[in-house]
N, C-alpha and C. Protein backbone atom coordinates (compact mmCIF):
# COMPACT_ATOMS: atom_id res chain seq x y z
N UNK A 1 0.81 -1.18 0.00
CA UNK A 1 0.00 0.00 0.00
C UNK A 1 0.87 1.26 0.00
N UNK A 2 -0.05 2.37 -0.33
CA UNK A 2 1.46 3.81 -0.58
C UNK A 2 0.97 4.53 0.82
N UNK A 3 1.97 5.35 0.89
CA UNK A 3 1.92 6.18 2.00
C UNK A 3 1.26 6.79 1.59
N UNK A 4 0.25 7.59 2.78
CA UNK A 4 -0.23 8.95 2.49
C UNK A 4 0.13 10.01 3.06
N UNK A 5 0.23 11.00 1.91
CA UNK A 5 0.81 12.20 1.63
C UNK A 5 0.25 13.59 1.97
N UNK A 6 0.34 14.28 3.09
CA UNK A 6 -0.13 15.59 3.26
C UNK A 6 0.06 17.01 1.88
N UNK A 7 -0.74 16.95 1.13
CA UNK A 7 -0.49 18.08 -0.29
C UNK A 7 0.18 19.39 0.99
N UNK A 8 -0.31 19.42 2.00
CA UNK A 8 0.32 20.82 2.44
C UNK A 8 1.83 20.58 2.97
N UNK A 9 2.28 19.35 3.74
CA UNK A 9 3.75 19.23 4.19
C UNK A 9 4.48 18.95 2.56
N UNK A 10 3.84 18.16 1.61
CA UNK A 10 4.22 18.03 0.63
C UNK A 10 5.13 19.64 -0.23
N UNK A 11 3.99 20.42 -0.15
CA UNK A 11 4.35 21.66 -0.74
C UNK A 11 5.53 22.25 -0.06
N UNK A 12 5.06 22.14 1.41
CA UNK A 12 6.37 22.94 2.36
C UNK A 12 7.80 22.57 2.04
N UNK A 13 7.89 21.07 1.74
CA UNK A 13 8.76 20.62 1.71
C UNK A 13 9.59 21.02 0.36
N UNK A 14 8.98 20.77 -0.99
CA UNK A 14 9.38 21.55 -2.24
C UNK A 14 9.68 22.46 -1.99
N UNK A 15 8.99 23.25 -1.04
CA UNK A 15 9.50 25.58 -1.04
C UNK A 15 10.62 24.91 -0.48
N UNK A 16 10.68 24.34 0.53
CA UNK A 16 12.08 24.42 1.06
C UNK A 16 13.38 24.08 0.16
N UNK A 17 13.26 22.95 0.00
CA UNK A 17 14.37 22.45 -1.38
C UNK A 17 14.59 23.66 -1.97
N UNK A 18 13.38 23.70 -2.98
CA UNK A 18 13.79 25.10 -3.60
C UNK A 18 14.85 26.19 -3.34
N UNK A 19 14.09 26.29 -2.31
CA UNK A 19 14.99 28.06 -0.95
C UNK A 19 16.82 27.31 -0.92
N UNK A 20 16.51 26.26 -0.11
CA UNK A 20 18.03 25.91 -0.69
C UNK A 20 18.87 25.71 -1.61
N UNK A 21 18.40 25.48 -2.34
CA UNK A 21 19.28 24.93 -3.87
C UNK A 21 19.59 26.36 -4.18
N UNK A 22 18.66 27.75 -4.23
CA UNK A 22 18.84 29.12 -4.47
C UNK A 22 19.73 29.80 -3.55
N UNK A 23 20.06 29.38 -2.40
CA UNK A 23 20.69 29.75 -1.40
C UNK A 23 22.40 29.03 -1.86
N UNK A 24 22.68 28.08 -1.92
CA UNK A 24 23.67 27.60 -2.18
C UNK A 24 23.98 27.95 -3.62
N UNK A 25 23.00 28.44 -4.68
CA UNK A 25 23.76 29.17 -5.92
C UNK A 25 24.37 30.88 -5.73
N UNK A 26 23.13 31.34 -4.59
CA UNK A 26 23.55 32.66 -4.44
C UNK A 26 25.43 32.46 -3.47
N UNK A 27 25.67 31.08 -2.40
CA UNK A 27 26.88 31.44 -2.34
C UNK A 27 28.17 31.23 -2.88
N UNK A 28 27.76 30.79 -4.03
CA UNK A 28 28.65 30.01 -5.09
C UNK A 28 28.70 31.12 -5.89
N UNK A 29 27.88 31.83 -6.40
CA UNK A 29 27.52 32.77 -6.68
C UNK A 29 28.54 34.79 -6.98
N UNK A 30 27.89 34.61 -4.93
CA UNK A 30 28.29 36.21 -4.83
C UNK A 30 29.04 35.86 -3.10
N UNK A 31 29.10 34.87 -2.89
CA UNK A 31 30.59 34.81 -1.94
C UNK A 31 31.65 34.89 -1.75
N UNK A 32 32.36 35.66 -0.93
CA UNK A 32 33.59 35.83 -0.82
C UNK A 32 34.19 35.56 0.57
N UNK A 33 35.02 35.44 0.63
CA UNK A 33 36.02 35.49 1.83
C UNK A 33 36.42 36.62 2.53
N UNK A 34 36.56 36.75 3.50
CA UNK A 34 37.03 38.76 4.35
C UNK A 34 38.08 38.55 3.48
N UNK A 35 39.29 37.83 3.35
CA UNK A 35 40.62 38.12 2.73
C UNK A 35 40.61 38.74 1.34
N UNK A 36 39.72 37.83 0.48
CA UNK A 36 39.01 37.96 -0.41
C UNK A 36 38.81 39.87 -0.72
N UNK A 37 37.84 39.89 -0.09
CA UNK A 37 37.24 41.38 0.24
C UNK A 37 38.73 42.17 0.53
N UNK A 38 39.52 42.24 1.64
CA UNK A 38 40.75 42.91 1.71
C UNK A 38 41.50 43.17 1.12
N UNK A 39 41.61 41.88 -0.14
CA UNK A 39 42.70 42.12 -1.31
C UNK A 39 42.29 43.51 -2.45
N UNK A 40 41.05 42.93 -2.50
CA UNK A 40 40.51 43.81 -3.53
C UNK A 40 40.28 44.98 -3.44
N UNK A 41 40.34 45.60 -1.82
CA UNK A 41 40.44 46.49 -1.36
C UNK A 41 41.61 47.24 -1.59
N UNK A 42 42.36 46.32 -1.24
CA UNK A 42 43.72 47.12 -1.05
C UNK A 42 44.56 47.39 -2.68
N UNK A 43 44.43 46.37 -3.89
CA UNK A 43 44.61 47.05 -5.25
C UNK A 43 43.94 47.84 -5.54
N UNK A 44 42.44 47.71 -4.82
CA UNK A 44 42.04 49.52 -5.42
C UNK A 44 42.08 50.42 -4.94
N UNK A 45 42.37 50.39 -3.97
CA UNK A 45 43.37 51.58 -3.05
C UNK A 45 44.69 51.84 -3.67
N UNK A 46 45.51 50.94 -3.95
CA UNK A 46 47.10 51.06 -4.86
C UNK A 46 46.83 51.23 -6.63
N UNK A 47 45.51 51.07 -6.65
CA UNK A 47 45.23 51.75 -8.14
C UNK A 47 44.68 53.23 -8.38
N UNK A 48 43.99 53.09 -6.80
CA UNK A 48 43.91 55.08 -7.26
C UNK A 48 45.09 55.94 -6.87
N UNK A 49 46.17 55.11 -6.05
CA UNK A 49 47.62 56.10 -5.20
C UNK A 49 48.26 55.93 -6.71
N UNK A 50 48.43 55.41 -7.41
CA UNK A 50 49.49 55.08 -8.84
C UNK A 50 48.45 56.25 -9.77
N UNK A 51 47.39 56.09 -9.87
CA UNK A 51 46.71 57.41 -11.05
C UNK A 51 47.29 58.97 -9.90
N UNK A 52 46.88 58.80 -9.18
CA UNK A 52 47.38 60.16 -8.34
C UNK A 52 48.62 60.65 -8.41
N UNK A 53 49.66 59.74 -8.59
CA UNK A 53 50.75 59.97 -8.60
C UNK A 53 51.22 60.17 -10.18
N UNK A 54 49.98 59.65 -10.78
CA UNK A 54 50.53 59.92 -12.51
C UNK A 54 50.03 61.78 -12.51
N UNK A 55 49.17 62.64 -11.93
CA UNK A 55 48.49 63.29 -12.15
C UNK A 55 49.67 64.80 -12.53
N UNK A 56 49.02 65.31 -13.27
CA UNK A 56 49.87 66.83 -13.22
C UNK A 56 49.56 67.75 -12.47
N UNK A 57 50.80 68.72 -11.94
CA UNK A 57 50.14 70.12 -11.21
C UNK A 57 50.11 71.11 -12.25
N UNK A 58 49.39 71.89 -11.75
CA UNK A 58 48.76 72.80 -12.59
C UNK A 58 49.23 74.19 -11.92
């Protein structure tokens, strides 16, 4: 004989899957690491001191 199936835990259960599978693309995604974040910080900090230093006085 089959189990029977609640259509409403049924559904809950799909949103959920769902929510995760979207959750684990968003951190595959748009995740980073603090170091990550620091590096990129810090070349674009040493990319605007190098244009500054290209700049002319006037």
């Amino acid at each position: 004989m089959a189990d029977i199936l609640s259509f409403k835990s049924a559904r809950k259960a799909k949103a959920r899957a769902e929510k995760d599978a979207q959750a684990a693309e968003n951190r595959v995604k748009f995740g980073r690491t603090k170091g990550e974040k620091q590096r990129d910080a810090a070349m674009k900090k040493l990319a605007a001191k190098q244009v500054d230093a290209h700049k002319r006085d006037e």
